[in-house]
N, C-alpha and C. Protein backbone atom coordinates (compact mmCIF):
# COMPACT_ATOMS: atom_id res chain seq x y z
N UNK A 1 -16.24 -77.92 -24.86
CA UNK A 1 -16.87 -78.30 -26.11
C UNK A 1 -17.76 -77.14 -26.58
N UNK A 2 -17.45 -77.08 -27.69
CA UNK A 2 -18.60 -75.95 -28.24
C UNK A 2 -19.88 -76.41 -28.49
N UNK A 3 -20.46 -75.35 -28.72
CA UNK A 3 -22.36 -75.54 -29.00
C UNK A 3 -23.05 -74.79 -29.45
N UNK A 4 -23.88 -74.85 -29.94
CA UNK A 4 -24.70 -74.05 -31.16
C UNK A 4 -25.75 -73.34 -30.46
N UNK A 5 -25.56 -71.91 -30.70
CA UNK A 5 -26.80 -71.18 -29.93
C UNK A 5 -27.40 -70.27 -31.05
N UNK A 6 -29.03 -70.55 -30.87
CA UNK A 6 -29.84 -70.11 -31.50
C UNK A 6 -30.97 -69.05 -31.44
N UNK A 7 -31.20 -67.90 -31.79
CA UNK A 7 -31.43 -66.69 -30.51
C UNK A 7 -32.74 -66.81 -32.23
N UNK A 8 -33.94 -66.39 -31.82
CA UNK A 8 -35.26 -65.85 -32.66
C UNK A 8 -36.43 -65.36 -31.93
N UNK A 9 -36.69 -64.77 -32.38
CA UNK A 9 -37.60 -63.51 -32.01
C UNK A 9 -38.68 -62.77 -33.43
N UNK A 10 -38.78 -61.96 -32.60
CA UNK A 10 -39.89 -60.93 -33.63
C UNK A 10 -39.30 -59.36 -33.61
N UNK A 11 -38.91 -58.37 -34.28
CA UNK A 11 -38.23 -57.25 -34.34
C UNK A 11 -39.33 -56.21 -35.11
N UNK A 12 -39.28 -55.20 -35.00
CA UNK A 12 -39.88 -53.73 -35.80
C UNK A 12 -38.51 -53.45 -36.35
N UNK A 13 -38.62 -53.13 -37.50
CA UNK A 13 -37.66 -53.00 -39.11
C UNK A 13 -38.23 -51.47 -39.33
N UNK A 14 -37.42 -50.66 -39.29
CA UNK A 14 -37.39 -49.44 -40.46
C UNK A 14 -37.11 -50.38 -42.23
N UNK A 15 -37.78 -49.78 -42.99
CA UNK A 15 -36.99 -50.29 -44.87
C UNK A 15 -37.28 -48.55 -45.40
N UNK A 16 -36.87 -49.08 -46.56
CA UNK A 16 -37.07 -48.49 -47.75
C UNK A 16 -36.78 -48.69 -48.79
N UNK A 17 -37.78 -48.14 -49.23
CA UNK A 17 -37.71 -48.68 -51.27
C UNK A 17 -38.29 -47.82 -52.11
N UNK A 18 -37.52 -47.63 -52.87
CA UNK A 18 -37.20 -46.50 -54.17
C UNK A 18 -37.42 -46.93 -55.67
N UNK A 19 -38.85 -46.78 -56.01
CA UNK A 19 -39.37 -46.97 -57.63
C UNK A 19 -38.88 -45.37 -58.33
N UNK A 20 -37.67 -45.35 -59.00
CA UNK A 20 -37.63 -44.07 -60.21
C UNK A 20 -38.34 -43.69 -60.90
N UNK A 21 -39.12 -44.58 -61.75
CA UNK A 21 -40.08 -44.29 -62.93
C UNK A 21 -41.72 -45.21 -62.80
N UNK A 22 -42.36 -44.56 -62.06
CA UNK A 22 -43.77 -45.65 -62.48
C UNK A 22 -44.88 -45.00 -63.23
N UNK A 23 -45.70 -45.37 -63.77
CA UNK A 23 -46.26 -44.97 -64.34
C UNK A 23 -48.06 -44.77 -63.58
N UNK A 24 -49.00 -43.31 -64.10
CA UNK A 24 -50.02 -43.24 -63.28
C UNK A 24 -50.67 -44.90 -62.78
N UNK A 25 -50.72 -45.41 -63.80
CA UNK A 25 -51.99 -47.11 -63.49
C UNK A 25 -51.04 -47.60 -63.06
N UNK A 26 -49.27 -47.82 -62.96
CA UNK A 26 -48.80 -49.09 -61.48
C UNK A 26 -49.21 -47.91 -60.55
N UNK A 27 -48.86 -46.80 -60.06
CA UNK A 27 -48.76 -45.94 -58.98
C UNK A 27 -50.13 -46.35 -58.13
N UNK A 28 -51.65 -46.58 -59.23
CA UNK A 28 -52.72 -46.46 -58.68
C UNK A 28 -53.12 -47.99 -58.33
N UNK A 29 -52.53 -48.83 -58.81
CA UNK A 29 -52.46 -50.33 -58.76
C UNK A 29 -52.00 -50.55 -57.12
N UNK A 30 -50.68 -50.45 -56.68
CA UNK A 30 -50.04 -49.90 -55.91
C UNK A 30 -50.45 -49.36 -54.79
N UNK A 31 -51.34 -48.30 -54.78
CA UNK A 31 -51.87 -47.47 -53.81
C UNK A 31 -53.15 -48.59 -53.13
N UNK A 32 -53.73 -48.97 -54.36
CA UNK A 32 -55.07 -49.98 -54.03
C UNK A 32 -55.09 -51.28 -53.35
N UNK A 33 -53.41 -51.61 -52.81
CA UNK A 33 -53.50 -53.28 -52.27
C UNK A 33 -52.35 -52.71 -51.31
N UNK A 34 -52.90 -52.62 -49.90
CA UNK A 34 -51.55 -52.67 -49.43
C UNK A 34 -50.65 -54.00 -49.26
N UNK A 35 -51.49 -55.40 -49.53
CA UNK A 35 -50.75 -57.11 -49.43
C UNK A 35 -49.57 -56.52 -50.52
N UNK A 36 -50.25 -56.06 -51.58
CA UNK A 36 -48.70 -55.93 -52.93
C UNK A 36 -47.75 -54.80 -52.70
N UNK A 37 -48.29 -53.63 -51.43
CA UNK A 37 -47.14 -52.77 -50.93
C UNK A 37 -46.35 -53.66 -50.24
N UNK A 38 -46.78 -54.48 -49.24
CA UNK A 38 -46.40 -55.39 -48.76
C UNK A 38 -45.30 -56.14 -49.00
N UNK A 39 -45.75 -56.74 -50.15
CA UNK A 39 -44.71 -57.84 -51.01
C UNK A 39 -43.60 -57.07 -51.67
N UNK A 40 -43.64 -55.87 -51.82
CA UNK A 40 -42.93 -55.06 -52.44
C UNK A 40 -41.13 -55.09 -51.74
N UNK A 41 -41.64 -55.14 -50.62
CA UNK A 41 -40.34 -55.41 -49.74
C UNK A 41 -39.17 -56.30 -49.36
N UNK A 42 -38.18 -56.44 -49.37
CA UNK A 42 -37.39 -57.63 -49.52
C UNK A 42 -36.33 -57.15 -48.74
N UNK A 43 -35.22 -58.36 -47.80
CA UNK A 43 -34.55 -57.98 -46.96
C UNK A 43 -33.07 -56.79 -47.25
N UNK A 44 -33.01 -56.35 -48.77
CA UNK A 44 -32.21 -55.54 -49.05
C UNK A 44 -32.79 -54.27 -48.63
N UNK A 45 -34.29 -53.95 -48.54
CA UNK A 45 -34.66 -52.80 -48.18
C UNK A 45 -34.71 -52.49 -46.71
N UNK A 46 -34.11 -53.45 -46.32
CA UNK A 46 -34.23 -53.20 -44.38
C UNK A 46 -32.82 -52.17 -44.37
N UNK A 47 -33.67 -51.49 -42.96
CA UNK A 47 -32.48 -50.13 -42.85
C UNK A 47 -32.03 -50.93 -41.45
N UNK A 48 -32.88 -50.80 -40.64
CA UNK A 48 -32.07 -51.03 -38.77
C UNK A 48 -33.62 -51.56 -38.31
N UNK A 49 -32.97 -52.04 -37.25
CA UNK A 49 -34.22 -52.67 -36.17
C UNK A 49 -34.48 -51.63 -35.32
N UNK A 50 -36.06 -51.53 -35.16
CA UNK A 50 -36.44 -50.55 -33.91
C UNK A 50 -36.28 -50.80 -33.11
N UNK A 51 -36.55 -52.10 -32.43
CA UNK A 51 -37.12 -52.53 -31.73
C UNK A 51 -37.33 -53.71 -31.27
N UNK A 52 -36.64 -55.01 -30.40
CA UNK A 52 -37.05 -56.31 -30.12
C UNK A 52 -38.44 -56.21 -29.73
N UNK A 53 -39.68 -57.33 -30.16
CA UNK A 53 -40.76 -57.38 -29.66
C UNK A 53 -40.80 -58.69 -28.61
N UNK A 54 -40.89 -58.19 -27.25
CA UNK A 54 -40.73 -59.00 -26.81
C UNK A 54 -39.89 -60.04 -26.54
N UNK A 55 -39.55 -61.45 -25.94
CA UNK A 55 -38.52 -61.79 -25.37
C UNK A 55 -38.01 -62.61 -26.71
N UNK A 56 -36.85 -62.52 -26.75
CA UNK A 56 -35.83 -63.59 -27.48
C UNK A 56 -35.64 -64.18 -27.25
N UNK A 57 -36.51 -65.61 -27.92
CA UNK A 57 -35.52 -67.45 -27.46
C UNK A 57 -34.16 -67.70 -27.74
N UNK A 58 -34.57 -68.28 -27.02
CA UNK A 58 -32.37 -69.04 -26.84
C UNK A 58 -32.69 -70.40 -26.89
N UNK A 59 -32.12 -71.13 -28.11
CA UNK A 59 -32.16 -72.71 -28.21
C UNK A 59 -30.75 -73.00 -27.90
N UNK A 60 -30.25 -74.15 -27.54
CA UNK A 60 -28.75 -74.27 -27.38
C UNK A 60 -28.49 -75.44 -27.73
N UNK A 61 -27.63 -76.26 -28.67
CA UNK A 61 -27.91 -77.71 -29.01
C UNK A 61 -26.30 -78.21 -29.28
N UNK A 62 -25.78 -79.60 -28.98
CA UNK A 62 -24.39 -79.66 -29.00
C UNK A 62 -24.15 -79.55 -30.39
């Protein structure tokens, strides 16, 4: 019988993200909050995982 396995954890992410055109006041907006560098990020900008942090659960459920 099969069964559903469920593996989660915590990982270190390389990203990147590429603004073409901003202007001096977003650039300095920007520079002044790192929470909104932060938010800036979204899972299209993930490159590769560094790194597992620590152990990975394993749930297993029928």
């Amino acid at each position: 019988m099969s069964k559903q396995v469920i593996l989660t954890g915590k990982a270190v992410v390389s990203f990147r993200k590429v603004y073409s055109s901003m202007t001096d006041d977003e650039i300095e907006y920007l520079r002044a909050s790192n929470d909104l560098r932060e938010a800036q990020i979204d899972e299209d900008d993930l490159l590769s995982i560094e790194w597992i942090h620590d152990d990975v659960d394993m749930q297993v459920t029928p």
